[in-house]
Structures are given as structure tokens and as C-alpha cells.
Protein backbone atom coordinates (compact mmCIF):
# COMPACT_ATOMS: atom_id res chain seq x y z
CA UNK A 1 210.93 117.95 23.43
CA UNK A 2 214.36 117.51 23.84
CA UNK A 3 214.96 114.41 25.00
CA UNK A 4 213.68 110.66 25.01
CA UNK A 5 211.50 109.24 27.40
CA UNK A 6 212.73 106.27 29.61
CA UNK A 7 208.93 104.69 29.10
CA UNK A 8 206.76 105.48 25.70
CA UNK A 9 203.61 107.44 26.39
CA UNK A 10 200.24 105.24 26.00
CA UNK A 11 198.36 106.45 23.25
CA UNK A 12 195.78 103.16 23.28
CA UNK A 13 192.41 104.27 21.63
CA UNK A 14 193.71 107.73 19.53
CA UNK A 15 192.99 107.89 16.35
CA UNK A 16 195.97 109.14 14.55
CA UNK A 17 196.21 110.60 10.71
CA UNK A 18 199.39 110.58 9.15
CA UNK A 19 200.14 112.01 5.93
CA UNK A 20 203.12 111.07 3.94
CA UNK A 21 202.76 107.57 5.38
CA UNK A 22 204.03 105.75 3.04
CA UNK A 23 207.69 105.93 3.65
CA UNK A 24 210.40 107.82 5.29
CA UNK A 25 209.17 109.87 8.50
CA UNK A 26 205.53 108.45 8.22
CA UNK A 27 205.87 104.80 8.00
CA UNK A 28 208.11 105.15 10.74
CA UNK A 29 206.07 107.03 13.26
CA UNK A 30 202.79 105.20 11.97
CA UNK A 31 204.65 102.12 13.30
CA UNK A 32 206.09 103.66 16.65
CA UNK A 33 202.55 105.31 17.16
CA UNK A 34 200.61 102.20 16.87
CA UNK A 35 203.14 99.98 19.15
CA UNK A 36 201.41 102.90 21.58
CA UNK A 37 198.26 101.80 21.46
CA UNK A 38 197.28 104.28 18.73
CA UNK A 39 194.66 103.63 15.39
CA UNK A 40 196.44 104.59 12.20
CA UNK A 41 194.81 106.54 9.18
CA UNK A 42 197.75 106.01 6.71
CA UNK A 43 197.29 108.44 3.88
CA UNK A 44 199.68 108.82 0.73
CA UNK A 45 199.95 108.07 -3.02
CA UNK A 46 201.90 104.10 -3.25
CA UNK A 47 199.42 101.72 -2.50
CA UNK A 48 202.08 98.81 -2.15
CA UNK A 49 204.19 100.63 0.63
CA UNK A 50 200.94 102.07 2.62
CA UNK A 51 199.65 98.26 2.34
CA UNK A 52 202.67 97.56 3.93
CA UNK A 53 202.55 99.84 6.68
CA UNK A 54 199.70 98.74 7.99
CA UNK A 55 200.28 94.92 8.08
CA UNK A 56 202.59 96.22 10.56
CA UNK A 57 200.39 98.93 12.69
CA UNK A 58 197.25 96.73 14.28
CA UNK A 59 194.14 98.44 13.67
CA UNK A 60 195.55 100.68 10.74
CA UNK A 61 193.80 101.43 7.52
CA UNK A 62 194.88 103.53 4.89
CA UNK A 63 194.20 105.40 2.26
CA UNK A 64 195.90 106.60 -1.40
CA UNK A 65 195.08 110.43 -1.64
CA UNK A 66 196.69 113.55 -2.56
CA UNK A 67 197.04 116.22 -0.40
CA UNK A 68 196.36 118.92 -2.64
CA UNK A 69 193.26 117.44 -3.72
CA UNK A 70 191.12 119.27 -1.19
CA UNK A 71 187.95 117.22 -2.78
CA UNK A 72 189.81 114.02 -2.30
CA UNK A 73 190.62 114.98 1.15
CA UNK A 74 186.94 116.08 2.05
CA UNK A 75 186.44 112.28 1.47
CA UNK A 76 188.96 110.40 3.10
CA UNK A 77 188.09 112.38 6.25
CA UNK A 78 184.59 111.54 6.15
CA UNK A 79 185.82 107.38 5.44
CA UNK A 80 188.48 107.91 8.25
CA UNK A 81 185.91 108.99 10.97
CA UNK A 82 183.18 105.90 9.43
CA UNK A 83 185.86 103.34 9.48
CA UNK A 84 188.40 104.28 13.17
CA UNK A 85 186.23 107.03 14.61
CA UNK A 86 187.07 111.08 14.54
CA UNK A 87 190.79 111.90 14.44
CA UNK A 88 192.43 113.00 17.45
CA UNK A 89 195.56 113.88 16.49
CA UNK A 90 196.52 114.71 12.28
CA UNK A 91 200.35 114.47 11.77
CA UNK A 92 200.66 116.98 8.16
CA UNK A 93 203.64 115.44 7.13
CA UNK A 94 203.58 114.60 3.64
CA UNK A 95 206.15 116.43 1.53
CA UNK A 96 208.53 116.46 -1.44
CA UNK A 97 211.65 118.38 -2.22
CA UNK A 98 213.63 119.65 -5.23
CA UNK A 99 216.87 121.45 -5.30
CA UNK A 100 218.48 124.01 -7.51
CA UNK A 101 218.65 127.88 -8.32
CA UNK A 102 215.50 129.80 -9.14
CA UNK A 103 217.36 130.42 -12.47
CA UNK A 104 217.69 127.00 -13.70
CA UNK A 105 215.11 124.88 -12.15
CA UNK A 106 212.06 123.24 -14.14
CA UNK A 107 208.99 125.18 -13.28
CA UNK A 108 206.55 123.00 -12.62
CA UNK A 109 208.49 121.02 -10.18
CA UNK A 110 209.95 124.11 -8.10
CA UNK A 111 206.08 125.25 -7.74
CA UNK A 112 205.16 121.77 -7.06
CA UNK A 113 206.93 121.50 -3.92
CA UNK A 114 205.14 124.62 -2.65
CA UNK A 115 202.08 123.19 -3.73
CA UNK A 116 202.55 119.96 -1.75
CA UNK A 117 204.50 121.30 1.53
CA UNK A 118 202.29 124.25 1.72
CA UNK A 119 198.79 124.07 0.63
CA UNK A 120 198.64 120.28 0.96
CA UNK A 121 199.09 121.18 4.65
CA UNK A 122 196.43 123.99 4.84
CA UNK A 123 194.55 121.72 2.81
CA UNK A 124 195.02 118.45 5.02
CA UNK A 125 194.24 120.22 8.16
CA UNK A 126 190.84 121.95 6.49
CA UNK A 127 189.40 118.74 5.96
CA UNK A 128 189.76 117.29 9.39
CA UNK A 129 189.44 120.09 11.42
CA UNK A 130 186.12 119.38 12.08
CA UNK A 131 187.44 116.16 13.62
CA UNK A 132 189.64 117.43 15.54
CA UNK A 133 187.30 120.42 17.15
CA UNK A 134 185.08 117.24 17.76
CA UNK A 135 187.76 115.64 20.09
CA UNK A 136 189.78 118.85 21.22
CA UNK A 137 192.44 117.00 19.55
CA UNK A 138 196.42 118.11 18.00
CA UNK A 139 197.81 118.69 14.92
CA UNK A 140 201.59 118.07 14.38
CA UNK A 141 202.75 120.34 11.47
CA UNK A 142 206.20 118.51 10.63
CA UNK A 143 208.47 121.56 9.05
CA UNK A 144 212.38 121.48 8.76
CA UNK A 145 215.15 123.09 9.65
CA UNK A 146 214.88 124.62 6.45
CA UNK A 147 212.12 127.04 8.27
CA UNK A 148 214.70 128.32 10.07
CA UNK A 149 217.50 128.77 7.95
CA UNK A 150 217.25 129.91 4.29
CA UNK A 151 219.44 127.05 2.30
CA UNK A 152 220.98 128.63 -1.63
CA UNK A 153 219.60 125.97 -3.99
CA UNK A 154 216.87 125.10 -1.67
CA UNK A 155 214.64 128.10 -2.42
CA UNK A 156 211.14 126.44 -3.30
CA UNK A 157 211.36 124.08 -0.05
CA UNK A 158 212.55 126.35 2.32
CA UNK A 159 209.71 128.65 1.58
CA UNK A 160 207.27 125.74 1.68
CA UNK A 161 208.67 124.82 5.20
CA UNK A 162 208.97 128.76 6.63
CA UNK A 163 205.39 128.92 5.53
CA UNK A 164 203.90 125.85 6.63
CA UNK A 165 205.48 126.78 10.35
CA UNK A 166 204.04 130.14 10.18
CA UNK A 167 200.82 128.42 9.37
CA UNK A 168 201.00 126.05 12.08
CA UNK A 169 201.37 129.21 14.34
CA UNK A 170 198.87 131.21 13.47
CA UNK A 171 196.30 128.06 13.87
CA UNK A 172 197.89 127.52 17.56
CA UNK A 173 196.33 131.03 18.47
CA UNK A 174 192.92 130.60 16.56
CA UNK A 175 191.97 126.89 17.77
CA UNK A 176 193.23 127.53 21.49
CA UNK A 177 189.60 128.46 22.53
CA UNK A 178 188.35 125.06 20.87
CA UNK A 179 190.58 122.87 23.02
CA UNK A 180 192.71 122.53 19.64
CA UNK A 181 196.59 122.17 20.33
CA UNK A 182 198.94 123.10 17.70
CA UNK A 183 202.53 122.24 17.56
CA UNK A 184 205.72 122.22 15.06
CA UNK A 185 208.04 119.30 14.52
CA UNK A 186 211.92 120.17 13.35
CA UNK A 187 213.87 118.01 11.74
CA UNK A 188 217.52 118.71 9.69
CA UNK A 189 218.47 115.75 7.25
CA UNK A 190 217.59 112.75 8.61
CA UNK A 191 217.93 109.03 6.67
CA UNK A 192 215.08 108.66 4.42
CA UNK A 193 214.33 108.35 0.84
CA UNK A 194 214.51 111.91 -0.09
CA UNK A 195 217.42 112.69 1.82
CA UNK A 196 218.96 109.69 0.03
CA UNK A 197 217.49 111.03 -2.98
CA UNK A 198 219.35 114.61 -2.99
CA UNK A 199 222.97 113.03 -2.23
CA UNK A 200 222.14 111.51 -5.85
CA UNK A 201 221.50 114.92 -7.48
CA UNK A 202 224.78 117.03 -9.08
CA UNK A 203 226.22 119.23 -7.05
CA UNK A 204 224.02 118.97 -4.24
CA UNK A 205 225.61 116.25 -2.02
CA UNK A 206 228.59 118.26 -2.51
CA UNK A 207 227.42 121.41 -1.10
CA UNK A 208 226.05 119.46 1.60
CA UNK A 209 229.18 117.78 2.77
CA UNK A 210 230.89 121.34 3.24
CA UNK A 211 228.44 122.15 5.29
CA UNK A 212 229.83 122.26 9.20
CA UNK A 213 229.54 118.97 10.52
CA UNK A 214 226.23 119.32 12.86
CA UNK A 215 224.55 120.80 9.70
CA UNK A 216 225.24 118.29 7.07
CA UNK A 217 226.05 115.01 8.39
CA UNK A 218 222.66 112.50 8.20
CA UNK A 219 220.88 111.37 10.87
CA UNK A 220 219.32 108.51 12.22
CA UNK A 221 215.45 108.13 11.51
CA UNK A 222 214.45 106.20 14.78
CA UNK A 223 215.74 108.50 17.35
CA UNK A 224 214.15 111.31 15.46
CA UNK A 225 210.85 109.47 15.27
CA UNK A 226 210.59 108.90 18.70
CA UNK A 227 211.36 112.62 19.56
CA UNK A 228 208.04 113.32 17.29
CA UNK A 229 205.81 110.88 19.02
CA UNK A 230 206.68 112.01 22.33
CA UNK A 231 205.95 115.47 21.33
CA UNK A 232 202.82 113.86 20.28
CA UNK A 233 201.67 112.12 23.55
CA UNK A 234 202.88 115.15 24.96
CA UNK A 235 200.56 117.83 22.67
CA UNK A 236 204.22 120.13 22.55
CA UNK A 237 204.03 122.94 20.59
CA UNK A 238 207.54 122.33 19.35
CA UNK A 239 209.02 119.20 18.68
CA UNK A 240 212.87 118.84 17.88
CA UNK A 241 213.47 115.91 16.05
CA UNK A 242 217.55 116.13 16.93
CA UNK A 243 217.99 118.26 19.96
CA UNK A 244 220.46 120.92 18.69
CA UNK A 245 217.87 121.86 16.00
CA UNK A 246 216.36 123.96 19.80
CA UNK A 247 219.52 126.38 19.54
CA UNK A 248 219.35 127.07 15.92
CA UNK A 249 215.59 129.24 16.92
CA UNK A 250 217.44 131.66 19.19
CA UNK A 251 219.39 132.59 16.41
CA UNK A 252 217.26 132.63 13.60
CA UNK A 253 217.13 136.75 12.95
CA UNK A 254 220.82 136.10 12.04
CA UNK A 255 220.60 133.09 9.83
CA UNK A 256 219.44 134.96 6.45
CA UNK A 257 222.36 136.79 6.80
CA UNK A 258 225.17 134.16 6.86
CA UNK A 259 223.80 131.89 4.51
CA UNK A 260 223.68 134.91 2.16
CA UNK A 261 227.00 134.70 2.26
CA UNK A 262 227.92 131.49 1.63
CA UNK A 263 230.97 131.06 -0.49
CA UNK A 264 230.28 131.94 -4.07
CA UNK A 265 232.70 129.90 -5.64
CA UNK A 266 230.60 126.79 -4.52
CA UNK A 267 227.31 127.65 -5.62
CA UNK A 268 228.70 128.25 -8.56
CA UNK A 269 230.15 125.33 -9.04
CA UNK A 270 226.06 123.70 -8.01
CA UNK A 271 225.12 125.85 -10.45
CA UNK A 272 227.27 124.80 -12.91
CA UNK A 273 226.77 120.69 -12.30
CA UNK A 274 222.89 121.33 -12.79
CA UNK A 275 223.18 123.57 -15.63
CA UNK A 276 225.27 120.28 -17.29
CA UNK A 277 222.55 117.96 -16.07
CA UNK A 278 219.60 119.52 -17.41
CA UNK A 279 216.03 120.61 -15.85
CA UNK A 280 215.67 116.48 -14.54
CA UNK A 281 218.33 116.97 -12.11
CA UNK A 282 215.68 119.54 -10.13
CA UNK A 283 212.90 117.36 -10.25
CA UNK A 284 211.75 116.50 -6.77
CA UNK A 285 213.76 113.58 -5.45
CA UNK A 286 213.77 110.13 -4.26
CA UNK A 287 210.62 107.70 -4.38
CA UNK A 288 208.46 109.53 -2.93
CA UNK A 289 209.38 112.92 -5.10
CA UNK A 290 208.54 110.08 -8.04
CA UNK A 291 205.55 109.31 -6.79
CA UNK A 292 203.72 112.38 -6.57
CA UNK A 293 205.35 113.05 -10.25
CA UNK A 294 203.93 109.65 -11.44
CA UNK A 295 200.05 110.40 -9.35
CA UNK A 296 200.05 113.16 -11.06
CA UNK A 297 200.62 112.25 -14.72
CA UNK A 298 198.08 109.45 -14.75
């Protein structure tokens, strides 16, 4: 999908799960999605802001889980399918992201985003996968560009993304003979919290902003949003959130290479902000990054 349609595709009647709805990506294609016709399952961890959501998506309810709670998960499925009916289409886009080296960075948060981006997806599409076999219905499996090209400083969510695309392959070839479509939304840094969240980090805004032009300027969320809900209506198997994300795929065997070489002198200078700022500055960022933290220390 890359390009806008003139006239949004109906969606009246689907019954649509979103993770991560709570803010960012979500809210925003809850809202688009439901001015389609569709029902909203709004999951995520800030009651407030999913409240919100759904005053605004007709038909909506929503509910405060974790993803990586498979137990939790089990039960919100079951509530989803008693209260709108059996999903037809899960979007697996909850997520969380932390920057800095392997050598530096806190533990606990650098595993966390794997935890979330990763198994929170396999985990999010094993409970309502029963659903969706029900219906013959799609799963969107929103990744990054960071599944195609390796970022320094960006270790634990670019292998949370890489592996959450390779999962959303490998169930494309497995759920085919259900009537199951499978497909993979792209999307580079686009204005949300968390992006918002990492230009406040040390050193990471920095190493952003030397970053060629099409790869680190920000980008509008709306545009992007409507990519992925056309790739919805459309069941695509890829979805590119900004269009030149597309060329970045035919050149992927080569991207390990060059960003191995990035210049040293500025990681080390990265390296050398976050080493000054202390284990906090590679905690996961921005509201939503402080949500999960705060869910999870209850």
C-alpha cells in the first residue's frame, strides 16, 4: 500500500482489536477505523486515555490489559467476542522502546522491550486466533523500519521488530489454508509519544538528526494512519506507513553492513551522554514506555 485512497474503504460491522490503543498509532487508527464503520476492542494499560478513545469511536469498548499477560489476554478475548462479537481483524500494535548500547543499558528495561514487542505479539495473536479462524479474518503485525535496518543504540527494539516481522511471516504461510490473512505494517519515526519521547533522551536526538534527511526527519501520524487502515480494508500483506519505507526492502541484505559502519566518533559521543546520565536515560520512553513501567510495579 503505497498510496492513499481517494474514498476510505467501508469497514461497517468488523470487529477490530487494537493493541496499544491508548495513544500514538492506536488511538489514531482506532478513530480512523471506526469513522469506517468498524467496532473497536481498545486494549492497553491507561484507563483515562483508552476511556477517551472510545468516547470518540461509536460502538468501541475497551479494555486495560497487558500483552504479555497471556492469562489476561485469554480473558479479554473471551469478553471481546461476549460484548462486539468474534474479531475479524487484530491490529498487534502495542509496543515500547528504549535506546542505548548493550554495554550500558539497565537490564530489565532492554529485555523488557523484547518482552513487549515480541512475545506480547505472539502472545496477543494466540489468544484470538481462535477468533479470527472463526471469521477467516487478518492480523496486522505493525513492525518498523527498524526490521529492516539494524539502528547502533537501538539493539533491544530492532530485534523485537526483525522478530515480530519474521513472526508475522511465518503465520502468513501457516493460516493461509484457514482463510487467515497475514500482513506487516512499516513505519520509520513518525509523531507520537515515544518518538517524542527519544528526542528527550541524551545523545539520541542527536544521532538522529545526522541521520540523512528521509531517515531521520519525523513524520506526520495521520497520513501514516491512513496508509495502515487501507492496508487493512485491503487484507495487504505489507503495509508502508510512508511510501519510501517500500525501497528500503530491496535493499535490506546490504543494510547490516552500512550501519555497521556508522561513524564511530558519534556513537561514541551517545555513548558517552548516556554513560553521564545514568541507567534512567535507557528506560523505555515517553508515556506510554511509563506506563508499562508503572503497570508493572503495582
Amino acid at each position: 500500500m503505497s498510496s492513499l485512497r481517494r474514498t476510505p474503504a467501508d469497514l461497517t460491522g468488523k470487529v477490530v482489536v487494537v493493541t496499544g490503543a491508548a495513544r500514538g498509532v492506536g488511538a489514531a487508527l482506532a478513530r480512523q477505523l471506526a469513522a469506517r464503520g468498524a467496532r473497536i476492542a481498545l486494549l492497553g494499560l491507561e484507563p483515562a486515555e483508552l476511556a477517551a478513545v472510545a468516547a470518540g469511536c461509536p460502538g468501541s469498548a475497551w479494555w486495560e490489559v497487558d500483552v504479555t499477560d497471556g492469562g489476561e489476554l485469554a480473558r479479554v478475548a473471551a469478553d471481546v467476542q461476549d460484548r462486539l462479537g468474534p474479531a475479524d481483524v487484530v491490529v498487534v500494535n502495542a509496543g515500547i522502546a528504549a535506546g542505548g548500547p548493550l554495554l550500558l543499558a539497565d537490564p530489565a528495561s532492554y529485555d523488557r522491550v523484547i518482552e513487549v514487542n515480541l512475545l506480547g505479539s505472539v502472545r496477543t495473536v494466540r489468544a484470538l486466533l481462535p477468533q479470527l479462524v472463526q471469521t477467516r479474518g487478518y492480523v496486522l503485525q505493525v513492525a518498523s523500519l527498524a526490521a529492516l535496518l539494524p539502528i547502533p543504540m537501538m539493539g533491544a527494539y530492532c530485534a523485537s521488530k526483525s522478530g515480530a516481522e519474521a513472526f508475522a511471516h511465518s503465520l502468513r504461510g501457516e493460516l493461509a489454508h484457514h482463510g487467515v490473512g497475514v500482513g506487516v505494517a512499516y513505519l520509520t519515526w513518525t509523531d507520537t509519544d515515544m518518538v517524542r519521547g527519544a528526542d528527550e533522551r541524551p545523545g539520541l536526538r542527536e544521532m538522529r538528526s545526522r541521520l540523512p534527511w528521509i531517515f531521520g526527519r519525523t513524520y506526520p501520524l495521520e497520513p501514516a494512519v491512513a496508509r495502515l487502515a487501507d492496508g487493512i480494508a485491503a487484507r495487504a500483506p505489507h503495509v508502508y506507513a510512508q511510501p519510501w519505507v517500500r525501497g528500503i526492502t530491496w535493499v535490506r541484505g546490504l543494510a547490516p553492513a552500512l550501519t555497521a559502519h556508522a561513524p564511530r566518533s558519534q556513537t561514541r559521543d551517545v555513548e558517552r551522554r548516556l554513560r553521564e546520565a545514568g541507567p534512567e536515560a535507557t528506560t523505555p520512553v515517553g508515556a506510554g514506555g511509563a506506563a508499562d513501567g508503572g503497570h508493572r510495579h503495582r
